[in-house]
N, C-alpha and C. Protein backbone atom coordinates (compact mmCIF):
# COMPACT_ATOMS: atom_id res chain seq x y z
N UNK A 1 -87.78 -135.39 -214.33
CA UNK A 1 -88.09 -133.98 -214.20
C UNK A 1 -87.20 -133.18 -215.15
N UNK A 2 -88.00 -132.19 -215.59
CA UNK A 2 -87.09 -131.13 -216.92
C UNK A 2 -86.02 -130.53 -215.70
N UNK A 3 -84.52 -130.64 -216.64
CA UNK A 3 -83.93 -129.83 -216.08
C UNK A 3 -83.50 -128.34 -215.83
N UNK A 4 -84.11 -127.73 -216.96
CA UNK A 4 -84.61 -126.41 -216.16
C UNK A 4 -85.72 -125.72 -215.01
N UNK A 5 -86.47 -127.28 -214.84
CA UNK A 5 -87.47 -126.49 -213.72
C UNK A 5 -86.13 -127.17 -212.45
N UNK A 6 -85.10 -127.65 -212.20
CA UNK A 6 -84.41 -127.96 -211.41
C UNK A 6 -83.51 -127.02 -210.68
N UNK A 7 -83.66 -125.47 -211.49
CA UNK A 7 -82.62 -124.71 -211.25
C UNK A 7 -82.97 -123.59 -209.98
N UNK A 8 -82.14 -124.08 -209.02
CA UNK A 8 -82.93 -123.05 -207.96
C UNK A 8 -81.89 -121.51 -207.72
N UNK A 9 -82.83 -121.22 -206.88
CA UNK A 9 -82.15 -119.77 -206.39
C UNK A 9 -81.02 -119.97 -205.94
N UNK A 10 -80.20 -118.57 -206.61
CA UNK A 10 -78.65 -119.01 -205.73
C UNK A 10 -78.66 -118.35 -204.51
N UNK A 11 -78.24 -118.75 -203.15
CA UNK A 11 -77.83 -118.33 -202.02
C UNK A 11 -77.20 -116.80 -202.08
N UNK A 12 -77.46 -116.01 -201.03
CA UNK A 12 -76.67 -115.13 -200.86
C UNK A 12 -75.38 -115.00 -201.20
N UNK A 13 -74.70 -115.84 -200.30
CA UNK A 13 -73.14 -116.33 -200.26
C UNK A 13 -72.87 -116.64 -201.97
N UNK A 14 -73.75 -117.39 -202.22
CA UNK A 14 -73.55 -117.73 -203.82
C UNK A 14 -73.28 -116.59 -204.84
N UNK A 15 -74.28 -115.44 -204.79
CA UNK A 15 -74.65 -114.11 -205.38
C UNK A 15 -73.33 -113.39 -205.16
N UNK A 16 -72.88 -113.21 -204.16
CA UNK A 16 -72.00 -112.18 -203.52
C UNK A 16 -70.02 -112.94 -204.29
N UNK A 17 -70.35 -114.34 -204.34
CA UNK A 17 -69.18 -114.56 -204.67
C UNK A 17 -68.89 -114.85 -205.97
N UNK A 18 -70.36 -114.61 -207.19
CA UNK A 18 -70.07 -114.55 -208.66
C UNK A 18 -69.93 -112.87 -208.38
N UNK A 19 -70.77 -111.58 -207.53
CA UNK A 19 -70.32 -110.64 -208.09
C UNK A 19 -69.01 -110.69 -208.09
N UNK A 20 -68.47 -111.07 -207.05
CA UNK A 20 -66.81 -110.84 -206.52
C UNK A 20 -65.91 -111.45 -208.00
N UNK A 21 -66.37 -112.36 -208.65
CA UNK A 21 -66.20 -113.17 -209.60
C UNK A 21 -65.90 -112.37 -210.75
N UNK A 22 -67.50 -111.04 -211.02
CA UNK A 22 -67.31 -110.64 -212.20
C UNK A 22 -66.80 -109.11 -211.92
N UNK A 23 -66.98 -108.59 -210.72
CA UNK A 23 -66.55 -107.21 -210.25
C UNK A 23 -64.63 -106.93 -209.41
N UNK A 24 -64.26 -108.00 -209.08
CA UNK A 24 -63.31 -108.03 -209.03
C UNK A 24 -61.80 -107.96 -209.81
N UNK A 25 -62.06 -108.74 -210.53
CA UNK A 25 -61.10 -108.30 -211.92
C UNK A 25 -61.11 -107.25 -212.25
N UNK A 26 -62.05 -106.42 -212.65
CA UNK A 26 -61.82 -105.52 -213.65
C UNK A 26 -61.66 -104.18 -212.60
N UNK A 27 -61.85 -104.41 -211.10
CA UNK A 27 -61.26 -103.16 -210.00
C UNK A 27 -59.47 -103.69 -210.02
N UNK A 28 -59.24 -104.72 -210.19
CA UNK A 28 -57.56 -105.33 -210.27
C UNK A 28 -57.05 -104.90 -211.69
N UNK A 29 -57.59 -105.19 -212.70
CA UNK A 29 -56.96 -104.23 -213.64
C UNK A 29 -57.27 -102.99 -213.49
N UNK A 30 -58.46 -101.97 -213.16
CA UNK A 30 -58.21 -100.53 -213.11
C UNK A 30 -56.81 -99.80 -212.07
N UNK A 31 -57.17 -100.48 -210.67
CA UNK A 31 -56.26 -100.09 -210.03
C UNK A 31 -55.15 -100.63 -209.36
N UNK A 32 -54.59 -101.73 -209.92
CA UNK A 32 -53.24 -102.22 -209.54
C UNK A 32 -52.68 -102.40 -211.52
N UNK A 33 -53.25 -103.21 -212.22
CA UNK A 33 -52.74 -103.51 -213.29
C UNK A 33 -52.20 -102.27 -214.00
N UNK A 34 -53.13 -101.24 -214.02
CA UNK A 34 -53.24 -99.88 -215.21
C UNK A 34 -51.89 -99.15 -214.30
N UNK A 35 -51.47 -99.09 -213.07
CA UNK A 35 -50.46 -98.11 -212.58
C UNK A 35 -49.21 -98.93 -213.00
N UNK A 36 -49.42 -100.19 -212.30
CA UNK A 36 -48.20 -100.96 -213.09
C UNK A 36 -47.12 -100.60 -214.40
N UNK A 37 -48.80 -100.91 -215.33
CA UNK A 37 -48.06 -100.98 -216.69
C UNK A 37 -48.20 -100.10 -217.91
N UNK A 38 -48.49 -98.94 -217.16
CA UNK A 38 -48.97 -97.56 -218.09
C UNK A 38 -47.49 -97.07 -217.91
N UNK A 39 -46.64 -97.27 -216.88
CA UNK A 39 -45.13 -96.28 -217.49
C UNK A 39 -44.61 -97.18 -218.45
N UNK A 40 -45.15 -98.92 -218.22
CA UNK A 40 -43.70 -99.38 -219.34
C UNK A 40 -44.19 -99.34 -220.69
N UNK A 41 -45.31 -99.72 -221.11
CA UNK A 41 -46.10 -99.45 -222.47
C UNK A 41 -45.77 -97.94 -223.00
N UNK A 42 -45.97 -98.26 -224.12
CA UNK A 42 -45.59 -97.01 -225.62
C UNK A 42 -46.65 -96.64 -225.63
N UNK A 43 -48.04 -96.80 -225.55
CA UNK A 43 -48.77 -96.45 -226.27
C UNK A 43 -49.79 -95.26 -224.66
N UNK A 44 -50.56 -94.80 -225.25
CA UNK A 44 -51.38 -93.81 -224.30
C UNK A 44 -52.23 -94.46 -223.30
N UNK A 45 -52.39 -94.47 -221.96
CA UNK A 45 -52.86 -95.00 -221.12
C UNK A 45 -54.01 -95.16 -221.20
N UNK A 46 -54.48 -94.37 -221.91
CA UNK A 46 -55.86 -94.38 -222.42
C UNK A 46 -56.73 -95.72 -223.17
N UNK A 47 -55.58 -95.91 -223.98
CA UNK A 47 -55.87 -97.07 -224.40
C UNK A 47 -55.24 -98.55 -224.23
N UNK A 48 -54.74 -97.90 -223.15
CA UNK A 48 -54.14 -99.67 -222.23
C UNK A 48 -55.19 -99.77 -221.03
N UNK A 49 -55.49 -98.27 -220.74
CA UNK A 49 -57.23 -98.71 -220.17
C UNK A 49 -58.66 -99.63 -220.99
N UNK A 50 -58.51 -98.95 -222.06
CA UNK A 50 -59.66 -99.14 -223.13
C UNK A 50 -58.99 -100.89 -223.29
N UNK A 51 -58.03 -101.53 -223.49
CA UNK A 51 -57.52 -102.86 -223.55
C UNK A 51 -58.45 -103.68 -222.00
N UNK A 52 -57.68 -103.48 -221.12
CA UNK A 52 -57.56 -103.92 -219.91
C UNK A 52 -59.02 -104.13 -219.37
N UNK A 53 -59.86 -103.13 -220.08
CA UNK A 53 -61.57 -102.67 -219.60
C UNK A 53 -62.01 -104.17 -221.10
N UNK A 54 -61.79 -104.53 -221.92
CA UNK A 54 -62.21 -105.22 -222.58
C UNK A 54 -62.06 -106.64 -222.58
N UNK A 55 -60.54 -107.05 -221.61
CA UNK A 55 -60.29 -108.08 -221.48
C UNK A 55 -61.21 -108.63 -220.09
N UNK A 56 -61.53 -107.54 -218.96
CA UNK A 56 -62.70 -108.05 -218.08
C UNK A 56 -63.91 -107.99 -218.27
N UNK A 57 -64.40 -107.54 -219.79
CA UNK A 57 -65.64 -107.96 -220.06
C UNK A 57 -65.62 -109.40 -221.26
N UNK A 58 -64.25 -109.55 -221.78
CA UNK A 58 -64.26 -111.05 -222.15
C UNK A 58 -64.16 -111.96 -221.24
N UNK A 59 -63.78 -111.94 -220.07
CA UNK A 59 -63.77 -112.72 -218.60
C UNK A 59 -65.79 -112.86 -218.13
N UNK A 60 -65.89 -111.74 -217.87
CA UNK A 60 -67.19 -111.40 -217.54
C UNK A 60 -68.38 -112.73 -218.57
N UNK A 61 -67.91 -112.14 -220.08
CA UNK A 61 -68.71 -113.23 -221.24
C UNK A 61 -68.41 -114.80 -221.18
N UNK A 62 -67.20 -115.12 -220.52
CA UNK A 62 -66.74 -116.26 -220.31
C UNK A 62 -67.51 -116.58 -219.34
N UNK A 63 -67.16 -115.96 -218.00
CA UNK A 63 -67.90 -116.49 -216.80
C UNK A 63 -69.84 -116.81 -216.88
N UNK A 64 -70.23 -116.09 -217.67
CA UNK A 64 -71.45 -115.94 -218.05
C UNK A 64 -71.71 -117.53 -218.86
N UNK A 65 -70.97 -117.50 -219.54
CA UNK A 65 -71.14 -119.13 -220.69
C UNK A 65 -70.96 -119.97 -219.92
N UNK A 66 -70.04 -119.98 -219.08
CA UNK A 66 -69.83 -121.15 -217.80
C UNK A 66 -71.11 -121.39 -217.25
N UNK A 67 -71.47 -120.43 -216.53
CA UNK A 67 -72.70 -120.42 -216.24
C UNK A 67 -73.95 -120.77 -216.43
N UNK A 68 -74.13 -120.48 -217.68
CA UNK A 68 -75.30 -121.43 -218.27
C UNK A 68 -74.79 -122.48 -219.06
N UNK A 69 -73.75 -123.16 -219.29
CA UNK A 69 -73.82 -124.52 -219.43
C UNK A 69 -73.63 -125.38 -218.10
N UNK A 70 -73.34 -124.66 -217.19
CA UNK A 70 -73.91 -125.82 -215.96
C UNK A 70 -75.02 -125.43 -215.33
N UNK A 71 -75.91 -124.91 -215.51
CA UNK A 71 -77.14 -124.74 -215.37
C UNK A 71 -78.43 -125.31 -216.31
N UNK A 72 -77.80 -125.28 -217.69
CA UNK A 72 -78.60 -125.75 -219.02
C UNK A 72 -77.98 -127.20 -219.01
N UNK A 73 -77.19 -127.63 -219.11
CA UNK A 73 -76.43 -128.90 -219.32
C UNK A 73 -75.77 -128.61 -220.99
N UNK A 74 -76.42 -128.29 -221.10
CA UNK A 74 -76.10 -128.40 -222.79
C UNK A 74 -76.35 -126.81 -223.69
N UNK A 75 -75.64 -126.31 -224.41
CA UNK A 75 -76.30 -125.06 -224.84
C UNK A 75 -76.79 -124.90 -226.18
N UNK A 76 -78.07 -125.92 -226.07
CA UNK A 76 -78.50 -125.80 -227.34
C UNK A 76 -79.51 -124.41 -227.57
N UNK A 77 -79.47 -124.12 -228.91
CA UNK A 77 -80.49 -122.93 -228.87
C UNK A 77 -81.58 -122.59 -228.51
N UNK A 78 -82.14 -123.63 -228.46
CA UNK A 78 -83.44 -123.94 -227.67
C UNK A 78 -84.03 -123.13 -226.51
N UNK A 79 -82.70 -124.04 -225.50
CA UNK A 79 -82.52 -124.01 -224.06
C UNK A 79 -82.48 -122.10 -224.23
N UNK A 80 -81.23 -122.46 -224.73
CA UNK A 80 -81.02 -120.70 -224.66
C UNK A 80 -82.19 -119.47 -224.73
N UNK A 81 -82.98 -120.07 -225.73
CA UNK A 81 -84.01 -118.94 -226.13
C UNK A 81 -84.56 -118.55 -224.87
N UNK A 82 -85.35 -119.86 -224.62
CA UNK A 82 -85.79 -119.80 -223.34
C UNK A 82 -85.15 -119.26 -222.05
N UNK A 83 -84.31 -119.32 -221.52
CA UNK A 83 -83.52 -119.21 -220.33
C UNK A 83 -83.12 -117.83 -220.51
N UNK A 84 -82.69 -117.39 -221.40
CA UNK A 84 -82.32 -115.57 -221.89
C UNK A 84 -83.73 -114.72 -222.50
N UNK A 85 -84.83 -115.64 -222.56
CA UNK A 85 -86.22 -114.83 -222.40
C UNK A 85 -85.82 -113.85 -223.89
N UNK A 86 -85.61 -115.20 -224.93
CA UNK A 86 -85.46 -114.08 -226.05
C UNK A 86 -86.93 -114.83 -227.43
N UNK A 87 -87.74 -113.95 -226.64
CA UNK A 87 -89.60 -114.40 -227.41
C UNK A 87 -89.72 -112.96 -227.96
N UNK A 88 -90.39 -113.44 -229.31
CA UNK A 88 -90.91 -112.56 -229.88
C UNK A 88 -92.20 -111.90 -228.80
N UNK A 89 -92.44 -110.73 -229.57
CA UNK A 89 -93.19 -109.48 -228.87
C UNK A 89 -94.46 -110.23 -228.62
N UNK A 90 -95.06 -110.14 -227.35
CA UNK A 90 -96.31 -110.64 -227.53
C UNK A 90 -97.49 -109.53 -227.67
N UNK A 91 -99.06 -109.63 -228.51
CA UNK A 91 -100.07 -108.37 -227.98
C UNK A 91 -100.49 -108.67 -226.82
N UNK A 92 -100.96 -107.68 -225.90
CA UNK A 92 -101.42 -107.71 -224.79
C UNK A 92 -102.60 -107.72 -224.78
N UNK A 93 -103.54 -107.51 -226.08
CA UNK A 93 -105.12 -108.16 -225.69
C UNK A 93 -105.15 -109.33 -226.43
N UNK A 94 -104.50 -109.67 -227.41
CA UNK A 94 -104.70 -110.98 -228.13
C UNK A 94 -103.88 -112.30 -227.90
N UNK A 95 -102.70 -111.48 -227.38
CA UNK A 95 -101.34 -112.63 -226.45
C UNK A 95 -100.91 -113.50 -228.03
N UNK A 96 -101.20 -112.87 -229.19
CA UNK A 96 -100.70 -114.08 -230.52
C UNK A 96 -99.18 -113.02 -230.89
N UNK A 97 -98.57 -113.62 -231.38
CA UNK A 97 -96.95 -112.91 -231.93
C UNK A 97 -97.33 -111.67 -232.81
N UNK A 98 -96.52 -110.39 -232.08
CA UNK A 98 -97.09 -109.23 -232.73
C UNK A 98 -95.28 -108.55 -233.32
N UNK A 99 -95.25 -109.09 -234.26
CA UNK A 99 -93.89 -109.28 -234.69
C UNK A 99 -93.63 -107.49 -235.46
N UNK A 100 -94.78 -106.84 -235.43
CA UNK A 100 -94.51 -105.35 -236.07
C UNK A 100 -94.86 -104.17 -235.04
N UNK A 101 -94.11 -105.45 -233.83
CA UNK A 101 -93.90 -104.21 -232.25
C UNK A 101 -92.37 -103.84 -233.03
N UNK A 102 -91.67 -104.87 -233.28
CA UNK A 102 -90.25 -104.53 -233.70
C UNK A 102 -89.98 -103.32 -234.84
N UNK A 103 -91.15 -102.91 -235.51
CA UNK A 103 -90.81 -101.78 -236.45
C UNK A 103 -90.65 -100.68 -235.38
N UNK A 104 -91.23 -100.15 -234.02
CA UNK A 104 -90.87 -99.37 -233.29
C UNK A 104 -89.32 -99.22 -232.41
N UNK A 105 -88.50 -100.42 -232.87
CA UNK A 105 -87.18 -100.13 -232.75
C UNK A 105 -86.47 -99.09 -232.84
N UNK A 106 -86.41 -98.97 -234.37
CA UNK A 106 -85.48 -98.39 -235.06
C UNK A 106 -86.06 -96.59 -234.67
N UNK A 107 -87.29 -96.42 -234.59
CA UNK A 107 -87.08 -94.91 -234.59
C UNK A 107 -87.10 -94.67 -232.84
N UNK A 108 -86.69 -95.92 -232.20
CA UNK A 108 -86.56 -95.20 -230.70
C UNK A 108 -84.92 -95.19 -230.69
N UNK A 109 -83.97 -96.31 -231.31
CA UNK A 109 -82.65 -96.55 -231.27
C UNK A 109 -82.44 -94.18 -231.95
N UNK A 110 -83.35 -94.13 -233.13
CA UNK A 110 -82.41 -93.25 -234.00
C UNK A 110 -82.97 -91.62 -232.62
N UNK A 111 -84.07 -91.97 -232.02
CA UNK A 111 -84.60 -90.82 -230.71
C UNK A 111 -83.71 -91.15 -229.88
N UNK A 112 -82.93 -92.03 -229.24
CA UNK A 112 -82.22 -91.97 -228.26
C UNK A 112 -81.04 -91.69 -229.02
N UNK A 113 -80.37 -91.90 -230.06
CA UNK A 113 -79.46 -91.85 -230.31
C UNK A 113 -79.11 -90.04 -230.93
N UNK A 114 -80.09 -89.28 -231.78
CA UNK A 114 -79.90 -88.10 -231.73
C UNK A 114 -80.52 -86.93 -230.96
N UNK A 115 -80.88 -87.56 -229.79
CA UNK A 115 -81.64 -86.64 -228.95
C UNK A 115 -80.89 -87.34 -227.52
């Protein structure tokens, strides 16, 4: 049997203890780490926040890679495409690769971005 049709639902208990996993850290650096060590640091708290907020989303990207290599077994690109649902655009009456949905990117990135 393929081992991605092997991958089942995670349990409640399961769910609740990766959030704790990926939401926990980064409430331990906001509010025990940042009071700590914002008087002894030189630099503006601001950016020992902006540090501290980046090192629990490199935790977060870690825990995430863990994750799908014991779920994938292996992280070939393949696997990956598939499993992160990264397919080109499909049409919806013809279902063949409609690869010039992607020219509507750029002027929604530049509408959200100056409007």
């Amino acid at each position: 049997m393929n081992r991605e049709m092997e991958t089942k639902q995670y349990s409640v208990s399961k769910i609740l203890g990766l959030w704790a996993l990926v939401a926990l850290p980064m409430a331990f650096f906001r509010f025990v780490l940042l009071p700590i060590l914002a008087p002894i640091v030189t630099f503006h708290p601001g950016i020992l926040y902006w540090m501290l907020m980046i090192v629990g989303m490199i935790w977060q990207f870690v825990l995430s890679v863990i994750l799908l290599k014991r779920e994938l077994g292996n992280l070939s690109w393949e696997r990956l495409k598939k499993r992160l649902w990264l397919n080109h655009p499909v049409h919806p009456k013809t279902f063949k690769v409609y690869k010039i949905a992607y020219s509507f990117t750029i002027p929604i990135i530049m509408y959200a971005f100056f409007l």
